[in-house]
N, C-alpha and C. Protein backbone atom coordinates (compact mmCIF):
# COMPACT_ATOMS: atom_id res chain seq x y z
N UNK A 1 -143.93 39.79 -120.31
CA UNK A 1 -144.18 38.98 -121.48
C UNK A 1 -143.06 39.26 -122.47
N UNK A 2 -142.67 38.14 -123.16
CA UNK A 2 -141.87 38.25 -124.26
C UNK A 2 -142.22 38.06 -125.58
N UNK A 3 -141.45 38.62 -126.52
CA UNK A 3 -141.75 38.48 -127.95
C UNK A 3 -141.12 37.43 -128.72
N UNK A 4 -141.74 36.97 -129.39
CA UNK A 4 -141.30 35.80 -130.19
C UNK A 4 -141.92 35.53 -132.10
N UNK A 5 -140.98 35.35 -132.87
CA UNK A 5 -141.79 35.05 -133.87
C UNK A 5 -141.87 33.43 -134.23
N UNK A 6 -142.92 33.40 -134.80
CA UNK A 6 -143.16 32.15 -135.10
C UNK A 6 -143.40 31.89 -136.56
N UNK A 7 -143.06 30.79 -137.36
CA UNK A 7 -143.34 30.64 -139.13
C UNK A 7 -144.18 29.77 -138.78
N UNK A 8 -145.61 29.76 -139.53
CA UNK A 8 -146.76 29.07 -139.74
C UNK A 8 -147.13 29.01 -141.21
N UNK A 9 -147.61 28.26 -141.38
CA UNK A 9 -148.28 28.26 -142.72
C UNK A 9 -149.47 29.20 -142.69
N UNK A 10 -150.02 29.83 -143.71
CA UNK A 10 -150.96 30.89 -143.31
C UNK A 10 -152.51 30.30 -143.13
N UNK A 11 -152.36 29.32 -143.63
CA UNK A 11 -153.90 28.33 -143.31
C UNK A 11 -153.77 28.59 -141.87
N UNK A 12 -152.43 28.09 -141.15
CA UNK A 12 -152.76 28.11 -139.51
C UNK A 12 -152.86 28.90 -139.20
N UNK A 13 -151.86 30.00 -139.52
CA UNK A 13 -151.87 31.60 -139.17
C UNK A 13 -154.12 31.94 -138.98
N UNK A 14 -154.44 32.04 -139.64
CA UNK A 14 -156.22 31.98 -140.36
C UNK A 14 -156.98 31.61 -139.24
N UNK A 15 -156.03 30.50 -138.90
CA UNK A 15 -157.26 29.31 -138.23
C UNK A 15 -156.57 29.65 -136.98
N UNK A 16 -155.80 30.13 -136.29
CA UNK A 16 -155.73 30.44 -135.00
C UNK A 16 -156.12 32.00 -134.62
N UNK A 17 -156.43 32.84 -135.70
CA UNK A 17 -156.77 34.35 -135.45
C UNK A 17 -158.22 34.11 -135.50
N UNK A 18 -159.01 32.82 -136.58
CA UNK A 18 -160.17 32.46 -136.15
C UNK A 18 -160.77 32.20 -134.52
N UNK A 19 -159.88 31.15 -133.75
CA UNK A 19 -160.06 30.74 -132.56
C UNK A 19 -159.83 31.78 -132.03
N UNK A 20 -158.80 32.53 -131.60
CA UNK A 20 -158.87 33.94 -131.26
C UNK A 20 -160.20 34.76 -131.36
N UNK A 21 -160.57 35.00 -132.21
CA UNK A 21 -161.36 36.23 -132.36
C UNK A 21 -163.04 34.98 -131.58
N UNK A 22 -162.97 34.18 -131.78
CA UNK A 22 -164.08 33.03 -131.32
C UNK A 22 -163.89 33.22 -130.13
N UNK A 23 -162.76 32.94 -129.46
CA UNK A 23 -163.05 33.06 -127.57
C UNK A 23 -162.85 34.64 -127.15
N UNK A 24 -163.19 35.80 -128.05
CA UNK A 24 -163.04 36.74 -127.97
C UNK A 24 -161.33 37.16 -126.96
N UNK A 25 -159.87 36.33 -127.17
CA UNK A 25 -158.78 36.78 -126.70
C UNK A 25 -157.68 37.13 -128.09
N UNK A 26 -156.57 37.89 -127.43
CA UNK A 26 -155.77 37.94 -128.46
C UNK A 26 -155.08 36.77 -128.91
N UNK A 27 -154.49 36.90 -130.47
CA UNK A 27 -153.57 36.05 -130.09
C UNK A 27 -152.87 34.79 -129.62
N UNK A 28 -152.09 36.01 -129.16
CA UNK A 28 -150.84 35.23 -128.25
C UNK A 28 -151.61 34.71 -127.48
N UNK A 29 -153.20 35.10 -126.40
CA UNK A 29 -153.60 33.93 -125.12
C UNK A 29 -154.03 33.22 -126.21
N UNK A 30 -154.84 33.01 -127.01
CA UNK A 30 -155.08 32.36 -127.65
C UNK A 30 -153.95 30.80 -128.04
N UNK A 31 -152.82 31.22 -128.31
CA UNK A 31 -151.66 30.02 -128.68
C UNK A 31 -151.02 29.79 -126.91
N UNK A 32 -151.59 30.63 -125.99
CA UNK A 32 -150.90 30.32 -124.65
C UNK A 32 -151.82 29.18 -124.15
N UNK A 33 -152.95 29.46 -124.82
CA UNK A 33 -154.29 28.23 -123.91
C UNK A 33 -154.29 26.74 -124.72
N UNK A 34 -153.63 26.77 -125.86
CA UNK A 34 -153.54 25.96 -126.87
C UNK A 34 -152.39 25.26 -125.73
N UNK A 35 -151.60 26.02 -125.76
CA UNK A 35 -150.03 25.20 -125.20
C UNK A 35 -150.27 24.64 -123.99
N UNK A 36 -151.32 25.51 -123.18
CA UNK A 36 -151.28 24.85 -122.02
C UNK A 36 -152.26 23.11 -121.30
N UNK A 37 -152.89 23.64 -122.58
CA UNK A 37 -154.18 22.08 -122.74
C UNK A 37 -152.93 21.27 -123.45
N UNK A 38 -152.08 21.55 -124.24
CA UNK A 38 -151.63 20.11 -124.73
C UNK A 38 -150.56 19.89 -124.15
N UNK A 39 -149.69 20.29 -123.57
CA UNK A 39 -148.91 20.77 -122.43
C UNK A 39 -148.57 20.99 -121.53
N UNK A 40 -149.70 20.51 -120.47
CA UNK A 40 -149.76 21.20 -119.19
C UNK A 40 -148.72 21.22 -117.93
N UNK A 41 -148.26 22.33 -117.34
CA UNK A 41 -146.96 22.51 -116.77
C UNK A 41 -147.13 20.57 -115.78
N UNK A 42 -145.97 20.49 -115.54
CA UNK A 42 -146.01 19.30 -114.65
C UNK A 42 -146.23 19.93 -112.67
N UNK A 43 -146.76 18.88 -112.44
CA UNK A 43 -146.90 19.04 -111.41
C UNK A 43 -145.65 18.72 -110.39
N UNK A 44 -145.50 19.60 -109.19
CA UNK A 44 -144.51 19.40 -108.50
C UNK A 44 -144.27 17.89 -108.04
N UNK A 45 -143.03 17.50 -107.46
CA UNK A 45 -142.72 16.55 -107.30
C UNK A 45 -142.68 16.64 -105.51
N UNK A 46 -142.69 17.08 -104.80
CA UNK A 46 -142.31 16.91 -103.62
C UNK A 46 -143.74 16.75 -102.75
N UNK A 47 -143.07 16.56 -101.63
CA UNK A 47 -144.20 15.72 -101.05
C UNK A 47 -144.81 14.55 -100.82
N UNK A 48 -144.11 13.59 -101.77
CA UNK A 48 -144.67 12.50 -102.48
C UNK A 48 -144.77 11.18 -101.55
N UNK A 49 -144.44 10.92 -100.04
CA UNK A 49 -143.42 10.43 -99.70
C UNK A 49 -144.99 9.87 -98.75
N UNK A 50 -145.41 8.49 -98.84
CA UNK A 50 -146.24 8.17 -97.70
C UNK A 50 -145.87 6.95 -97.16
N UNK A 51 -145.90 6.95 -95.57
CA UNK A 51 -146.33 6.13 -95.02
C UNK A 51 -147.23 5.10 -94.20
N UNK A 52 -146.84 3.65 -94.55
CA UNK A 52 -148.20 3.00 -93.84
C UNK A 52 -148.61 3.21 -92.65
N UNK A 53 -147.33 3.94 -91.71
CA UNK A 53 -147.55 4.31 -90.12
C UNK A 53 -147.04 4.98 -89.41
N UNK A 54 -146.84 5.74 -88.59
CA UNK A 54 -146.44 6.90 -87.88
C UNK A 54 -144.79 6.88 -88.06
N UNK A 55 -144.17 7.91 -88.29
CA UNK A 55 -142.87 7.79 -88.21
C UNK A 55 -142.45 8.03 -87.04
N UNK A 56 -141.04 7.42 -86.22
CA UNK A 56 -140.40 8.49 -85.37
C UNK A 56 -139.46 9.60 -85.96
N UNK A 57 -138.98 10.66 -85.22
CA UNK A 57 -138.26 11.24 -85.56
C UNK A 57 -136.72 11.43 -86.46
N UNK A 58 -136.45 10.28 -85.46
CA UNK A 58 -135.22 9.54 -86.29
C UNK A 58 -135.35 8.95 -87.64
N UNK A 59 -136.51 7.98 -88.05
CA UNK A 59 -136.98 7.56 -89.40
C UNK A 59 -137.13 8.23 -89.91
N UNK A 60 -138.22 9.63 -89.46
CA UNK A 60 -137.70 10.88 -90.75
C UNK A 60 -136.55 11.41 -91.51
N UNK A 61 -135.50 11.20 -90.19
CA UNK A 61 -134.31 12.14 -90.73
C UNK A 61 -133.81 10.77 -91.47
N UNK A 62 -133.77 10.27 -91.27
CA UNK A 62 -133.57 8.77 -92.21
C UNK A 62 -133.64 8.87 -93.66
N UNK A 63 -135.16 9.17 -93.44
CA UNK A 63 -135.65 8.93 -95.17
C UNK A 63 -135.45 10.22 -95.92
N UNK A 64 -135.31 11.61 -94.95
CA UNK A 64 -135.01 12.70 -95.72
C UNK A 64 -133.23 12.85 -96.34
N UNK A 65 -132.61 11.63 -95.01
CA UNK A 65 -131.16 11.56 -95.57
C UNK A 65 -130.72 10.93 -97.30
N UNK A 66 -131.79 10.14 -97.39
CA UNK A 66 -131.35 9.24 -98.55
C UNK A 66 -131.67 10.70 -99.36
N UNK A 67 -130.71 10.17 -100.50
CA UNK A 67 -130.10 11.37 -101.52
C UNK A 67 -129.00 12.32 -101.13
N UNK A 68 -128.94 12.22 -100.18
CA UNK A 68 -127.70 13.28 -99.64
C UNK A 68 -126.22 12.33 -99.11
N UNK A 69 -126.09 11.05 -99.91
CA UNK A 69 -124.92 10.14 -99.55
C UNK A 69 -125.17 9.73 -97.85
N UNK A 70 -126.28 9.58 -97.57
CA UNK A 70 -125.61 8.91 -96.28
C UNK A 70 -126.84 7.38 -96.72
């Protein structure tokens, strides 16, 4: 974990040591669960790739070629 400071107004400062001490965590999880509900990491991208019907082998290497200049 790293350290960081942050400038808040102290109303917020108040009102997030409130929510804190309410879900009984410190803090920092406290502003980590905040960030992560409004925020939420993105989901990977790969995988994404369907088809309507069986590939052959060759069509795979096909479609895995595109992006790599061929």
């Amino acid at each position: 974990m790293t350290m960081t400071t942050i400038k808040v107004p102290k109303a917020t400062r108040d009102r997030l040591h409130r929510l804190a001490a309410a879900d009984g965590v410190t803090l920092a999880q406290e502003i980590d669960k905040l960030v992560r509900e409004r925020a939420p990491r993105p989901r990977p991208a790969t995988g994404g790739f369907r088809s309507s019907r069986p590939l052959t082998a060759e069509e795979i290497d096909g479609q895995l070629a595109v992006g790599f200049g061929e």
